[in-house]
Protein backbone atom coordinates (compact mmCIF):
# COMPACT_ATOMS: atom_id res chain seq x y z
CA UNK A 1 0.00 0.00 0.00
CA UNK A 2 2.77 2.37 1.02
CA UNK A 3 4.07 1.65 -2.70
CA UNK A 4 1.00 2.88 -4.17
CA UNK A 5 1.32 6.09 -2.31
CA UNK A 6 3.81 6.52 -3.68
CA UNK A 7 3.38 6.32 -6.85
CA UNK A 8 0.70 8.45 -6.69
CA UNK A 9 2.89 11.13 -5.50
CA UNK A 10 5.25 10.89 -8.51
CA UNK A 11 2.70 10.36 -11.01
CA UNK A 12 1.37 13.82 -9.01
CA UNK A 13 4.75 15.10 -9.54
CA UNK A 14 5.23 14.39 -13.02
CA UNK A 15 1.82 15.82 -14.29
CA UNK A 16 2.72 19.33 -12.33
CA UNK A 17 5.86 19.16 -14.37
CA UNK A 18 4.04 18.11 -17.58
CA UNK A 19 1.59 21.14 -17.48
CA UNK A 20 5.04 23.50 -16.96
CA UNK A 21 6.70 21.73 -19.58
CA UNK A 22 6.21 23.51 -23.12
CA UNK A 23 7.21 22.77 -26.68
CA UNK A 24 7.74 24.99 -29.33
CA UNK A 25 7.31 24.06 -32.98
CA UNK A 26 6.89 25.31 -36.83
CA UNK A 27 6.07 25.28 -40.06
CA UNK A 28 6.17 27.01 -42.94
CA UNK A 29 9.97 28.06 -42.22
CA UNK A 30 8.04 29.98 -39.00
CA UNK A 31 5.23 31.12 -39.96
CA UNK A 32 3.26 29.44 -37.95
CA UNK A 33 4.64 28.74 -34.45
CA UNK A 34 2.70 26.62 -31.75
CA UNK A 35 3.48 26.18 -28.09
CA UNK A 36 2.00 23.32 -26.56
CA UNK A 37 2.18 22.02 -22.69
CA UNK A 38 2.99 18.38 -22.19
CA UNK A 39 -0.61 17.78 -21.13
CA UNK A 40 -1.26 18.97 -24.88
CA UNK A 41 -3.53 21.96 -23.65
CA UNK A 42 -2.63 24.60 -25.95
CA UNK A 43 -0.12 27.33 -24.77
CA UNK A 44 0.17 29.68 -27.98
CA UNK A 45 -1.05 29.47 -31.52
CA UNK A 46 1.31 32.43 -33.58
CA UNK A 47 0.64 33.50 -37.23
CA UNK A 48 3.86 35.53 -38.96
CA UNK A 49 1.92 37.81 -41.71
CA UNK A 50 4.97 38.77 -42.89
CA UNK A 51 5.71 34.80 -44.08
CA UNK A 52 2.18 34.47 -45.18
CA UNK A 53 0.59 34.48 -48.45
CA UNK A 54 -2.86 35.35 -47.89
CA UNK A 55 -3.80 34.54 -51.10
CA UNK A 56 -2.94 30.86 -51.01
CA UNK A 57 -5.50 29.75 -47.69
CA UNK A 58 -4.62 26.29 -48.58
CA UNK A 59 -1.08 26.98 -47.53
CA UNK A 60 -1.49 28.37 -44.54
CA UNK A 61 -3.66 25.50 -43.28
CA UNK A 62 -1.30 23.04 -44.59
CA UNK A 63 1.44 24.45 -42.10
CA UNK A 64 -1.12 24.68 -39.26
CA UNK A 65 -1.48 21.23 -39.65
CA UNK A 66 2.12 20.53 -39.89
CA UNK A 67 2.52 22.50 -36.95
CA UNK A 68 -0.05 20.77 -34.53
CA UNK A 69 0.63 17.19 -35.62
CA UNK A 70 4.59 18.09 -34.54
CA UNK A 71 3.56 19.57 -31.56
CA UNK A 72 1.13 16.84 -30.28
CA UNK A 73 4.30 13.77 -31.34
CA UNK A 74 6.58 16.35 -29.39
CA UNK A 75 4.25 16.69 -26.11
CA UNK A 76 3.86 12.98 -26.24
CA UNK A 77 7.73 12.10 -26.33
CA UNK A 78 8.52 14.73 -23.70
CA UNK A 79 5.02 12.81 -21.32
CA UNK A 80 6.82 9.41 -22.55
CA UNK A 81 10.01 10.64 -21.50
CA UNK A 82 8.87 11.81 -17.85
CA UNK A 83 6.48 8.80 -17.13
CA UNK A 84 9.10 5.90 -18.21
CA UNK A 85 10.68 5.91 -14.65
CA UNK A 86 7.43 5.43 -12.97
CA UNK A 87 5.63 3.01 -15.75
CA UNK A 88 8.81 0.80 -15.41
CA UNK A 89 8.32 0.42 -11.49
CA UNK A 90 4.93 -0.53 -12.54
CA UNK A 91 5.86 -4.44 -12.01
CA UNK A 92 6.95 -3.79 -8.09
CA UNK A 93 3.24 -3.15 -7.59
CA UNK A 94 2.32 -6.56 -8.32
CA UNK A 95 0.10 -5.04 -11.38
């Protein structure tokens, strides 16, 4: 029981961290920049008009895809990363 404690203290821990934790990432050679926590809650969606062509929508939502699908595999890693010590001690719990 005590081991379950305290788990639940670092897995406490570790989501605190996560929601701290932010990535950065582009597309379009920076036009579009996202920030995104590692609890994947959105920090910062930016737009550069200067690296825009508002002519070509089509574009512009290609890189905002780009951008969020690199952000959400980035968030993930950096969760994976912080949650492999405790998912490994997993086993000791008799799980």
């Amino acid at each position: 029981m005590l081991d379950q404690a305290k788990m639940m203290m670092k897995m406490k821990k570790i989501q605190k961290e996560l929601a701290k934790t932010v990535v950065e990432v582009e597309a379009g050679e920076g036009a579009v920049v996202i920030q995104m926590t590692g609890e994947q809650k959105i920090k910062d969606v930016t737009i550069d008009p200067d690296k825009v062509d508002l002519d070509d929508k089509e574009e512009l939502e290609k890189w905002v895809e780009q951008a969020f699908k690199k952000a959400i595999a980035e968030s993930q890693q950096v969760a994976q990363e912080k949650m492999r010590p405790v998912l490994g001690s997993l086993g000791n719990l008799g799980l």
